[in-house]
N, C-alpha and C. Protein backbone atom coordinates (compact mmCIF):
# COMPACT_ATOMS: atom_id res chain seq x y z
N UNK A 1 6.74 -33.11 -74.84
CA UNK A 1 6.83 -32.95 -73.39
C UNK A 1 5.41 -33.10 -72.81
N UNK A 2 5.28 -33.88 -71.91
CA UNK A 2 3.68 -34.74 -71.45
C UNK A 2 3.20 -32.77 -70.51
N UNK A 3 1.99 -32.64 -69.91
CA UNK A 3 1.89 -31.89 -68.85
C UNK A 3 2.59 -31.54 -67.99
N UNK A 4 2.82 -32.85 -67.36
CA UNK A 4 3.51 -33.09 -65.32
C UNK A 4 5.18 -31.93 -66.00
N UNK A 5 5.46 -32.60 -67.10
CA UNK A 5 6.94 -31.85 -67.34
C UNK A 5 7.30 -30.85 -67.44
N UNK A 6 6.22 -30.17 -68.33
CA UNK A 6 6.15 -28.49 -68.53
C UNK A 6 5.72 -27.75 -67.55
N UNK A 7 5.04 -28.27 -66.56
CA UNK A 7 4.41 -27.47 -65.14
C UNK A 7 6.08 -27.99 -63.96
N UNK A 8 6.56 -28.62 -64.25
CA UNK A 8 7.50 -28.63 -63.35
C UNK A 8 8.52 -27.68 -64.06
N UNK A 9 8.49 -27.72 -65.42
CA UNK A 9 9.85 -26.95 -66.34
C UNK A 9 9.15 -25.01 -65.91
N UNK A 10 8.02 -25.16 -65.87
CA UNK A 10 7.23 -23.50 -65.59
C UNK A 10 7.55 -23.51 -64.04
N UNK A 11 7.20 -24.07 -62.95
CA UNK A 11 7.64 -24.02 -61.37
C UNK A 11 8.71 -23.56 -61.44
N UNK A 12 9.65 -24.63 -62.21
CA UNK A 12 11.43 -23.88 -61.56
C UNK A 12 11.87 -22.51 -62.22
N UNK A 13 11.23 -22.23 -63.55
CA UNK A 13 11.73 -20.76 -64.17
C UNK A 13 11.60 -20.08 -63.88
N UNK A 14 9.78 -19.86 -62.84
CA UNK A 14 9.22 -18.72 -62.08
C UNK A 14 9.85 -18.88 -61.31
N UNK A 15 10.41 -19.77 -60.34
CA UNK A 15 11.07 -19.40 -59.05
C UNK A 15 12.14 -19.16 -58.81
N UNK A 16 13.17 -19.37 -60.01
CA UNK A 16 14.26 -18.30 -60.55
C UNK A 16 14.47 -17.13 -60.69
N UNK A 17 13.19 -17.38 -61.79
CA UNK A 17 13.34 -16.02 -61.89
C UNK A 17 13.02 -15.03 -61.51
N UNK A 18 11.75 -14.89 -60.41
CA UNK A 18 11.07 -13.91 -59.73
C UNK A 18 11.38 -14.50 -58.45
N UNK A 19 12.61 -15.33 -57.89
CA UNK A 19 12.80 -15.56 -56.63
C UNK A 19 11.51 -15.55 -55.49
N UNK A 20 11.87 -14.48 -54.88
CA UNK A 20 11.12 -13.57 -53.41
C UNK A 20 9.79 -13.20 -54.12
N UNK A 21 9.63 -13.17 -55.18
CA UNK A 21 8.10 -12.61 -55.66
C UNK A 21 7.00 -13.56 -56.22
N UNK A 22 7.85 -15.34 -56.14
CA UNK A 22 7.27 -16.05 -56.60
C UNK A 22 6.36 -16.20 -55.40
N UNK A 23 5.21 -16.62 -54.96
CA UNK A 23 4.05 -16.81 -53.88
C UNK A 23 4.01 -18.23 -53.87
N UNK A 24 3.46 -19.07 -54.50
CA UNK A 24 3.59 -20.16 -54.47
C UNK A 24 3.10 -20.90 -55.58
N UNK A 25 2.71 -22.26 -55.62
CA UNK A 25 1.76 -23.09 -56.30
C UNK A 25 1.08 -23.97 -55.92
N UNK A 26 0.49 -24.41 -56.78
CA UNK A 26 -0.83 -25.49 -56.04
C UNK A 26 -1.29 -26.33 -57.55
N UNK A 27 -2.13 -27.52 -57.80
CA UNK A 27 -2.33 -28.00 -58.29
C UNK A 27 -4.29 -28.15 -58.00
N UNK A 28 -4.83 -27.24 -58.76
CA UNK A 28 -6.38 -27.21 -58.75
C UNK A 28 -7.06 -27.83 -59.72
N UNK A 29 -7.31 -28.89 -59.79
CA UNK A 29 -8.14 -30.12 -61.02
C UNK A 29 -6.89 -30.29 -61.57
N UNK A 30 -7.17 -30.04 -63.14
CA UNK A 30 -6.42 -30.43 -64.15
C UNK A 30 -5.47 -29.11 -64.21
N UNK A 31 -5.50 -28.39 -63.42
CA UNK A 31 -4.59 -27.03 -63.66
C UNK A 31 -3.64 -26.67 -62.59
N UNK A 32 -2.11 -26.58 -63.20
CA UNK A 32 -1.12 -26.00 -62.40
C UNK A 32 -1.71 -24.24 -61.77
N UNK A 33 -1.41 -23.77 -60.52
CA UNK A 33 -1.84 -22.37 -60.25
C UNK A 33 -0.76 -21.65 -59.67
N UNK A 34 -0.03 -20.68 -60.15
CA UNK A 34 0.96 -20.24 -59.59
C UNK A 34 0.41 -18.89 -59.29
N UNK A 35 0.83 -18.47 -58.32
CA UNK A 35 0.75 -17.18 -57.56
C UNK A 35 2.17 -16.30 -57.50
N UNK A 36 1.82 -15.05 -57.86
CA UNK A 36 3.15 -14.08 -58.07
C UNK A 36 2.85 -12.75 -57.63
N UNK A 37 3.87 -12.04 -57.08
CA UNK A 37 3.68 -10.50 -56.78
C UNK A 37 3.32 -9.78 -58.28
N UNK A 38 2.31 -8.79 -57.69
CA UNK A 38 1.38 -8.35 -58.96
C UNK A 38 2.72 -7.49 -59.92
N UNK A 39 3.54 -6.54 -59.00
CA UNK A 39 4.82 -6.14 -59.46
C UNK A 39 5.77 -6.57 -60.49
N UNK A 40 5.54 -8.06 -60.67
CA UNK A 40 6.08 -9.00 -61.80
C UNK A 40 5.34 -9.31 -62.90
N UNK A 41 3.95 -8.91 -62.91
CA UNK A 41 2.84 -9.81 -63.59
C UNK A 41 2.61 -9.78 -65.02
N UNK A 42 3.26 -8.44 -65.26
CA UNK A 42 3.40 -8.34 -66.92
C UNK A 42 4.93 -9.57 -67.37
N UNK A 43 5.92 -8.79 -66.55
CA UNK A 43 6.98 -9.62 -66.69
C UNK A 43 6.72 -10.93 -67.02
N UNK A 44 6.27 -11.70 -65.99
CA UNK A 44 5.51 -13.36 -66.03
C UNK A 44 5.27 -13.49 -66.85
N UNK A 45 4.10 -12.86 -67.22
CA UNK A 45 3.40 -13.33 -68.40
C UNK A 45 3.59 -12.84 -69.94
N UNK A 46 4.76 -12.27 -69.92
CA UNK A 46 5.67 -12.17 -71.47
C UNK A 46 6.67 -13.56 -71.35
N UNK A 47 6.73 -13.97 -70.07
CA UNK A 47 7.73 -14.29 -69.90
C UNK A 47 7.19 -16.03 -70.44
N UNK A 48 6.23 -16.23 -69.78
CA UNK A 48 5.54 -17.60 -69.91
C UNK A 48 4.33 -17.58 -71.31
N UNK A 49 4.44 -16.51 -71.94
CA UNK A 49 4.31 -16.35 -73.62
C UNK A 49 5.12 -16.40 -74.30
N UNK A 50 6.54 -16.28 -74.36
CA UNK A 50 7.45 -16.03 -75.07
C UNK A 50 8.58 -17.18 -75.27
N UNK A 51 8.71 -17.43 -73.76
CA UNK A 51 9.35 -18.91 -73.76
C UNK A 51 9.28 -20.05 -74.79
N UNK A 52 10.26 -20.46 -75.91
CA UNK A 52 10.14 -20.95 -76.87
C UNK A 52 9.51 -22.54 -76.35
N UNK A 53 10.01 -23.26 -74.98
CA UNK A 53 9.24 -24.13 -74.50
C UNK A 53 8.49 -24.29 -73.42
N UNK A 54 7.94 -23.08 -72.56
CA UNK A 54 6.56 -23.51 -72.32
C UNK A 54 5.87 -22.61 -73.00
N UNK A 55 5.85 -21.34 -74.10
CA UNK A 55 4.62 -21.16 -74.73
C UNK A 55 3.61 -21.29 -74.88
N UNK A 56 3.70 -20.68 -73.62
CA UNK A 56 1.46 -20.31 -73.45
C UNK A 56 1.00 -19.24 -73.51
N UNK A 57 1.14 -18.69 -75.26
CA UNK A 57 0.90 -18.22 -75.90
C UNK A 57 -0.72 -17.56 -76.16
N UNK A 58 -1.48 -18.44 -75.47
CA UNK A 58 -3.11 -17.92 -75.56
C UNK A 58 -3.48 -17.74 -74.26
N UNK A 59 -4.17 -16.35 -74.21
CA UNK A 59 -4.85 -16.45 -73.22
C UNK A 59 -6.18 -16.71 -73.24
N UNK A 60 -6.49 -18.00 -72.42
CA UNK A 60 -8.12 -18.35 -72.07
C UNK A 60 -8.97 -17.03 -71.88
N UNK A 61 -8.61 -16.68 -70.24
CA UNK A 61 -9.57 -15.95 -69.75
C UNK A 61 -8.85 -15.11 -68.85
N UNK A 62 -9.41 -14.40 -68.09
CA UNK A 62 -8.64 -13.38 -66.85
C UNK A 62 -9.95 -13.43 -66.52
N UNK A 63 -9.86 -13.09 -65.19
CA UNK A 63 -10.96 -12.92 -64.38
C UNK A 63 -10.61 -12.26 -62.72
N UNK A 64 -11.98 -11.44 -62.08
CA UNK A 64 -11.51 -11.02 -61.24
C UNK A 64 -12.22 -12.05 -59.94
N UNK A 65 -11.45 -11.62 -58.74
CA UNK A 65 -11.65 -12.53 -57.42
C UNK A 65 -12.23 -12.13 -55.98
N UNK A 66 -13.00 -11.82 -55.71
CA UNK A 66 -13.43 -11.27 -54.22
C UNK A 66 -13.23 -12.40 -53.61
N UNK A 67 -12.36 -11.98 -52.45
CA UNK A 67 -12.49 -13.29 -51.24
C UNK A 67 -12.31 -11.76 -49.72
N UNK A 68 -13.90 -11.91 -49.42
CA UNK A 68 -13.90 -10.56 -48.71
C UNK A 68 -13.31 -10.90 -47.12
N UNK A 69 -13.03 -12.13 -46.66
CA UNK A 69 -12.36 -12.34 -45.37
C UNK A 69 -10.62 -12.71 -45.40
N UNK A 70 -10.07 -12.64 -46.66
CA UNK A 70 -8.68 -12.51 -47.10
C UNK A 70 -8.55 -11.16 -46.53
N UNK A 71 -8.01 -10.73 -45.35
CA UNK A 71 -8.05 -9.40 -45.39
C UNK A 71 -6.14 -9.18 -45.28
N UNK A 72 -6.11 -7.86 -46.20
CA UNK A 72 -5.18 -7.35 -47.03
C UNK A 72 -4.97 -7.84 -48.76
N UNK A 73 -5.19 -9.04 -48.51
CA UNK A 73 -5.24 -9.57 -49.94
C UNK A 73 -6.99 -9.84 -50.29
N UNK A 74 -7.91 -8.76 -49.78
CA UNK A 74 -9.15 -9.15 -50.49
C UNK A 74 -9.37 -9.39 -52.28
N UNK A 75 -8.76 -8.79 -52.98
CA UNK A 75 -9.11 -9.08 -54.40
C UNK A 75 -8.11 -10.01 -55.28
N UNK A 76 -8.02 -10.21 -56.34
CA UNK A 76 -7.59 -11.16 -56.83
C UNK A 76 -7.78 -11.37 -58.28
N UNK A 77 -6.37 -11.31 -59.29
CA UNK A 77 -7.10 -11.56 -60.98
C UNK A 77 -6.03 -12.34 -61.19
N UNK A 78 -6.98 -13.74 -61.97
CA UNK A 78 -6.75 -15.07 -62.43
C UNK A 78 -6.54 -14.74 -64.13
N UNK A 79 -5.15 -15.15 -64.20
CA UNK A 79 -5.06 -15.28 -65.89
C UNK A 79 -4.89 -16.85 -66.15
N UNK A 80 -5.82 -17.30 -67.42
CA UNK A 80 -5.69 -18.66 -67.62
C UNK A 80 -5.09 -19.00 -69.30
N UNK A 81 -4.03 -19.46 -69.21
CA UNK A 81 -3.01 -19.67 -70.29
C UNK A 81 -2.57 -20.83 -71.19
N UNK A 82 -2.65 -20.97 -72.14
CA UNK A 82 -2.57 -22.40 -72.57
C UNK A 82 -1.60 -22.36 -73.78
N UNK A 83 -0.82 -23.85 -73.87
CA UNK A 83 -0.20 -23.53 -74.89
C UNK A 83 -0.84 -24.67 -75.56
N UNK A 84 -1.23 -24.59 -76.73
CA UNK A 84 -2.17 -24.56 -77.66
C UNK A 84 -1.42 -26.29 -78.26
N UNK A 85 -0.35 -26.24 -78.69
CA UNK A 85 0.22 -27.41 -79.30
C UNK A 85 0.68 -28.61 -78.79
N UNK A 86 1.13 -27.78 -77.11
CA UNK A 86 0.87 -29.24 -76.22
C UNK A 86 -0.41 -29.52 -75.32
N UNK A 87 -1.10 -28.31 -75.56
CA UNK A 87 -2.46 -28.86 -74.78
C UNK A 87 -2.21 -28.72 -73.35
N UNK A 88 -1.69 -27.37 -73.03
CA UNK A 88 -1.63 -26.89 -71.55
C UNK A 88 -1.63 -25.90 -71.05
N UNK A 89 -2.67 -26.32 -69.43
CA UNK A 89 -3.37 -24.82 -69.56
C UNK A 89 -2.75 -24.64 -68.21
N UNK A 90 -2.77 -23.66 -67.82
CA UNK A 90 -2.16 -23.45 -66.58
C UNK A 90 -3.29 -21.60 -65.75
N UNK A 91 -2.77 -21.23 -64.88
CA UNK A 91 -3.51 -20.21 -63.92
C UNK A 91 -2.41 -19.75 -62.96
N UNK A 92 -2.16 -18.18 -63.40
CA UNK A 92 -1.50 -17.16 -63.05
C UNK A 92 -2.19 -16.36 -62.14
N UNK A 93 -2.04 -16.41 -60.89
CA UNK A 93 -2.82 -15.27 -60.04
C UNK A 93 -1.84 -14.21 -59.14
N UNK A 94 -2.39 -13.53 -58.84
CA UNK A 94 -2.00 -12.30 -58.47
C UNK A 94 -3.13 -11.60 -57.05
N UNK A 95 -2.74 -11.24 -55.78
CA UNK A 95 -3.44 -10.76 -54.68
C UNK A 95 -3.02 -9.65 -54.82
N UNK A 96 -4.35 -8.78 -54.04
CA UNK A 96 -4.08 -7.19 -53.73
C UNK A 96 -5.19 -6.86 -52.69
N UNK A 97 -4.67 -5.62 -51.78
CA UNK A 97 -5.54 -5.08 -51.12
C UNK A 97 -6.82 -4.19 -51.62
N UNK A 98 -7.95 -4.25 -51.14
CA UNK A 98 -8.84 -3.66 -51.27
C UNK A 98 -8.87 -1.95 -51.97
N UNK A 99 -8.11 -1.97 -51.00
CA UNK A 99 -7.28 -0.49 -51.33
C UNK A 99 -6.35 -0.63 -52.42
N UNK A 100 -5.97 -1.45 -52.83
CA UNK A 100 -5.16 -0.80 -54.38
C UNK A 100 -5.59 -1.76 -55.55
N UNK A 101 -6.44 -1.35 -56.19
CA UNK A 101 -7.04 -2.43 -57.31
C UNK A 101 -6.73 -2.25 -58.51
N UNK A 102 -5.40 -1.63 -58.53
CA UNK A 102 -5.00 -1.09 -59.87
C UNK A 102 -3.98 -2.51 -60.27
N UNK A 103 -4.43 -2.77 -61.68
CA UNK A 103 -3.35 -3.57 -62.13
C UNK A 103 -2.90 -3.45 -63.55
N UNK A 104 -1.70 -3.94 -63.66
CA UNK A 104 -1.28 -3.28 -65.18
C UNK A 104 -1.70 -4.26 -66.31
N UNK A 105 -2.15 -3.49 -67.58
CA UNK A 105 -2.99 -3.97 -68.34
C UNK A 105 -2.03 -5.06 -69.12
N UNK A 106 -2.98 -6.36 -69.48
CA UNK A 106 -2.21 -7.13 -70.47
C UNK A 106 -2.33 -7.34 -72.00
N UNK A 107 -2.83 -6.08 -72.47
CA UNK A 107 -3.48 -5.51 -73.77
C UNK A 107 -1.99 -5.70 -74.90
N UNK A 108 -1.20 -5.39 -73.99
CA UNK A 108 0.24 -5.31 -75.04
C UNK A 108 0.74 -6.86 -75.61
N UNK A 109 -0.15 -7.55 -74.86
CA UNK A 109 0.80 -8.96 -75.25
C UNK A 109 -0.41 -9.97 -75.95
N UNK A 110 -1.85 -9.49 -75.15
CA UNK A 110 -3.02 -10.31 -75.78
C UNK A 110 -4.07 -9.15 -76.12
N UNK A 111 -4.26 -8.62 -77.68
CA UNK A 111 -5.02 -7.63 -77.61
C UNK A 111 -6.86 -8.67 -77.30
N UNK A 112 -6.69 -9.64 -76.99
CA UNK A 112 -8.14 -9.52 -76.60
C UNK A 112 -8.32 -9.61 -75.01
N UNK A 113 -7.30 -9.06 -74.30
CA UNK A 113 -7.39 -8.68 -72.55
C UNK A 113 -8.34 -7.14 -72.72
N UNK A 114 -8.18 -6.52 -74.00
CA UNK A 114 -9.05 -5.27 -73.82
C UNK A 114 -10.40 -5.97 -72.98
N UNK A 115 -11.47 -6.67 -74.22
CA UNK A 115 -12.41 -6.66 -73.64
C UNK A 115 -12.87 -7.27 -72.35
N UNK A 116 -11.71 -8.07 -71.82
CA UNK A 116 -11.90 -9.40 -70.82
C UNK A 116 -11.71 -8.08 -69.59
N UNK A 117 -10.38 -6.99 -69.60
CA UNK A 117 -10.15 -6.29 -68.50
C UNK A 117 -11.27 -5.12 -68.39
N UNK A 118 -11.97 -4.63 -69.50
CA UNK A 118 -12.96 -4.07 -69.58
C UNK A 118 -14.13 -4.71 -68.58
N UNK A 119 -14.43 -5.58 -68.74
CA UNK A 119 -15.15 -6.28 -68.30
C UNK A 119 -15.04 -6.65 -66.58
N UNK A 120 -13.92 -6.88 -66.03
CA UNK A 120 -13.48 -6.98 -64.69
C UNK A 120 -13.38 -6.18 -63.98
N UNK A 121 -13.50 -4.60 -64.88
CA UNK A 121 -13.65 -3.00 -64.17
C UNK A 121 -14.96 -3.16 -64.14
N UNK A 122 -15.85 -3.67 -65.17
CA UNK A 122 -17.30 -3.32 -64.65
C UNK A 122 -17.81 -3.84 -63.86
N UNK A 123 -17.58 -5.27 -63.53
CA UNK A 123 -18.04 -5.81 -62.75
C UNK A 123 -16.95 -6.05 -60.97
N UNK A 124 -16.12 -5.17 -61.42
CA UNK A 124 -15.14 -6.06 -59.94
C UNK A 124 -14.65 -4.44 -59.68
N UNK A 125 -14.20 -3.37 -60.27
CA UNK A 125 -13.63 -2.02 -60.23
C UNK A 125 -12.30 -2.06 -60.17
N UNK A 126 -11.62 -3.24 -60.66
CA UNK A 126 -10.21 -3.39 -61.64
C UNK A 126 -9.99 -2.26 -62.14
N UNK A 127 -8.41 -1.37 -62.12
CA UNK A 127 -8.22 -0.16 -62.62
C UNK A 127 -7.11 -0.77 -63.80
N UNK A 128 -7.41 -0.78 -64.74
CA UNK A 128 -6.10 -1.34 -65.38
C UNK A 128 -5.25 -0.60 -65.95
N UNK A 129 -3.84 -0.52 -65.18
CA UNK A 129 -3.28 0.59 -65.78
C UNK A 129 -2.45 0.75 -67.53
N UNK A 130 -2.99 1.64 -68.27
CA UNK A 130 -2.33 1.52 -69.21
C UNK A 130 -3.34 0.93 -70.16
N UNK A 131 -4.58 0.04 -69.88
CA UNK A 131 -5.49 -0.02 -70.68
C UNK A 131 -5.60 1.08 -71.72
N UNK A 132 -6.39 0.86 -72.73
CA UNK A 132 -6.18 1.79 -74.11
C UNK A 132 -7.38 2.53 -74.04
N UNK A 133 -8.78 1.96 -73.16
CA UNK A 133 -10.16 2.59 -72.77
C UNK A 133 -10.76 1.79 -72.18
N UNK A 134 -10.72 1.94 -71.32
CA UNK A 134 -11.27 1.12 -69.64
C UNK A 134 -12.27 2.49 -69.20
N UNK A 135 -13.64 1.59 -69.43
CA UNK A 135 -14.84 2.30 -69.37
C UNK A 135 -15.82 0.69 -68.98
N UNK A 136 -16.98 1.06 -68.90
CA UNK A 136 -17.85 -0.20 -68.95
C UNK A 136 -18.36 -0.99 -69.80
N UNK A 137 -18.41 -2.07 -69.73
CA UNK A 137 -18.45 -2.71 -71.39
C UNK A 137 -19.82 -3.40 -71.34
N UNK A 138 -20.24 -3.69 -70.15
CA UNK A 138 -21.71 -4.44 -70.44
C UNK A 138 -22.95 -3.36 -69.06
N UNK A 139 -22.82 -2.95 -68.05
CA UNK A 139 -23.39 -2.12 -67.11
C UNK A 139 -23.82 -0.83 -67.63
N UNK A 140 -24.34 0.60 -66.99
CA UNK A 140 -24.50 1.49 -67.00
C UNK A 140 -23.67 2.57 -67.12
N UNK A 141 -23.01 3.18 -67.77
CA UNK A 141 -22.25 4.11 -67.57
C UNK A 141 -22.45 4.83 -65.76
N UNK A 142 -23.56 5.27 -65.65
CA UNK A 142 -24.10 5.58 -64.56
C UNK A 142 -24.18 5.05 -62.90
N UNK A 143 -24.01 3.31 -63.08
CA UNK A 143 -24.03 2.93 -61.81
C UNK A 143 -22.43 3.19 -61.51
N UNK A 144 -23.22 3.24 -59.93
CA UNK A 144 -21.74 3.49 -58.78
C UNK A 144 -21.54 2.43 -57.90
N UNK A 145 -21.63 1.48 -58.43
CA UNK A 145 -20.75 0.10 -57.73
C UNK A 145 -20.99 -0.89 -58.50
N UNK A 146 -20.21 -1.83 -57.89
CA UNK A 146 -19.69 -2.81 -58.64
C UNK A 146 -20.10 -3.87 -58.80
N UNK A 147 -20.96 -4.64 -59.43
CA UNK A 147 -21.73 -5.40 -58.70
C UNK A 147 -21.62 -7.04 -58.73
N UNK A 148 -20.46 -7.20 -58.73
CA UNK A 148 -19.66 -8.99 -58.33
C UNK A 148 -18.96 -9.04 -57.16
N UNK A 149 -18.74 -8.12 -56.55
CA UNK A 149 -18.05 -7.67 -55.11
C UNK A 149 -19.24 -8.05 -54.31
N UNK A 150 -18.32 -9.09 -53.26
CA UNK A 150 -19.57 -9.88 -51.86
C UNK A 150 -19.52 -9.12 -51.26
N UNK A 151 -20.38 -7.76 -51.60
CA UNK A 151 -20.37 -6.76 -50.68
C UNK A 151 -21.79 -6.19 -49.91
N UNK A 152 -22.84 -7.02 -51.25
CA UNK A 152 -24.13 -6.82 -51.53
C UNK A 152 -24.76 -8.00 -50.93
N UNK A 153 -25.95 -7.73 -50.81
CA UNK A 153 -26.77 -9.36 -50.18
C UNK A 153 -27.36 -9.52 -51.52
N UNK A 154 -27.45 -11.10 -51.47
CA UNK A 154 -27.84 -11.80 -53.05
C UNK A 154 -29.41 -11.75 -52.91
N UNK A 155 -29.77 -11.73 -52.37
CA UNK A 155 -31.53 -10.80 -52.60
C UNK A 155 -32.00 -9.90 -51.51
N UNK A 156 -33.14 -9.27 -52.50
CA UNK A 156 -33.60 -8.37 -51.60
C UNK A 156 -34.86 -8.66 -50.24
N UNK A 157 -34.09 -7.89 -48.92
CA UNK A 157 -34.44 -8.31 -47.86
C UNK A 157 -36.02 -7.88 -47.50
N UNK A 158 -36.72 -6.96 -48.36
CA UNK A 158 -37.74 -6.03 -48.23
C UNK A 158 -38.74 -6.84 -49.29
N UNK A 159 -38.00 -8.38 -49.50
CA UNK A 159 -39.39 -9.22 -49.75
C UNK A 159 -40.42 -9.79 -48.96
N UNK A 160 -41.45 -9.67 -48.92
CA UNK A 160 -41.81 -10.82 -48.75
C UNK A 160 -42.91 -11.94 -49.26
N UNK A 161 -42.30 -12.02 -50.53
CA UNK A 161 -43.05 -13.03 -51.49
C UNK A 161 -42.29 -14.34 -51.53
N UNK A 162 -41.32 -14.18 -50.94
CA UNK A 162 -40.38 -15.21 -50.99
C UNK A 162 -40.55 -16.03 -49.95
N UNK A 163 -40.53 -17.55 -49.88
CA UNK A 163 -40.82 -18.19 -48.54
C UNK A 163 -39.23 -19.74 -48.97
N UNK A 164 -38.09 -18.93 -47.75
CA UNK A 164 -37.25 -19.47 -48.06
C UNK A 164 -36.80 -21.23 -48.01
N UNK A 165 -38.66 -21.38 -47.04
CA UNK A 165 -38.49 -23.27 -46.94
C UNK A 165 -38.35 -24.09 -48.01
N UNK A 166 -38.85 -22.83 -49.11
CA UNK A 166 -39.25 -24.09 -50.55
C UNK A 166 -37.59 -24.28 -50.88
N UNK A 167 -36.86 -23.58 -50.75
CA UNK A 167 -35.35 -24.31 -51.40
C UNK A 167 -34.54 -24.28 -50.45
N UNK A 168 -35.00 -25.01 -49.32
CA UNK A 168 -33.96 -25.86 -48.80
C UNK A 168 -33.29 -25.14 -47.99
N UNK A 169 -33.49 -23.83 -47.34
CA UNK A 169 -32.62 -22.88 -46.33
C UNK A 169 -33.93 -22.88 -45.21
C-alpha cells in the first residue's frame, strides 16, 4: 500500500471512529496531520498502533506546542508515528487551554514516551496524567517556570553590549 493510500485508509477510520472528536487534517510536507479531541488521544493512538493495516507502531517523537495568540487552544502536543515497514510517518495533534495542560500519558503503549513526556513537563509544564514519574529530566529541580513557553523575551533587555544593527533587526 503506497503512502497517499494509507493516509486516506487512516482519514476515514479516525473519522468513524471518533466522529465529532475528529478536528481535522491537513497535509504538512511529507506528513499527513490529523487533529483530535485530547479526550480520545490514548484511544487514537492504540488505535493507529494496533491496526493490523495502518500500524504505526513507532513512535518518532511527541513534542510540546505554544501558539500564545491561539487563545483557548494556546498549547498543543504533537505525536509523530511511523509505520516502520511501509515507511510512514504521519502527526497526531491534540489542542488545549492554557488552563488545563494535563494530558494522559502514552507510557502504556510506547515505554519510551517516559522520557520524551518527561521532557515536555520540563520544558512546556505538560502534566501527564498517569505518567509513572514526571519530574524534570534535563532543568533544575528548583526552577519555577517553564522555559519553551513564548512567555519570556528571547534576550535580555538590561543589555547593553548588544548592538542589534549587526544582525539585521
Amino acid at each position: 500500500m503506497e503512502t497517499s493510500s494509507l493516509n486516506e485508509l487512516i482519514s476515514a477510520a479516525l473519522k468513524s471512529r471518533y466522529a465529532d472528536k475528529f478536528i481535522g487534517e491537513e497535509q504538512q510536507y511529507d506528513f499527513a496531520v490529523y487533529t483530535i479531541d485530547k479526550s480520545v488521544l490514548i484511544d487514537a493512538l492504540s488505535f493507529l498502533k494496533t491496526d493490523p493495516e495502518i500500524a504505526c507502531n513507532f513512535l518518532t517523537t511527541l513534542c510540546g506546542i505554544h501558539m500564545p495568540d491561539q487563545e483557548g487552544a494556546e498549547f498543543g502536543m504533537m505525536y509523530q508515528l511511523q509505520n516502520m515497514q511501509k515507511n510512514v510517518r504521519i502527526r497526531v495533534k491534540v489542542w488545549m487551554s492554557k488552563d488545563n495542560l494535563h494530558v494522559p500519558t502514552a507510557t502504556g503503549l510506547w515505554p519510551t514516551a517516559n522520557w520524551m513526556e518527561r521532557q515536555e513537563y520540563d520544558f512546556f509544564g505538560f502534566k501527564f496524567d498517569g505518567h509513572p514519574e514526571l519530574k524534570r529530566i534535563l532543568n533544575m529541580d528548583e526552577m519555577n517556570y517553564f522555559p519553551m513557553r513564548k512567555e519570556y523575551p528571547l534576550e535580555d533587555g538590561s543589555r547593553d553590549d548588544k548592538n542589534d544593527k549587526m544582525f539585521g533587526r
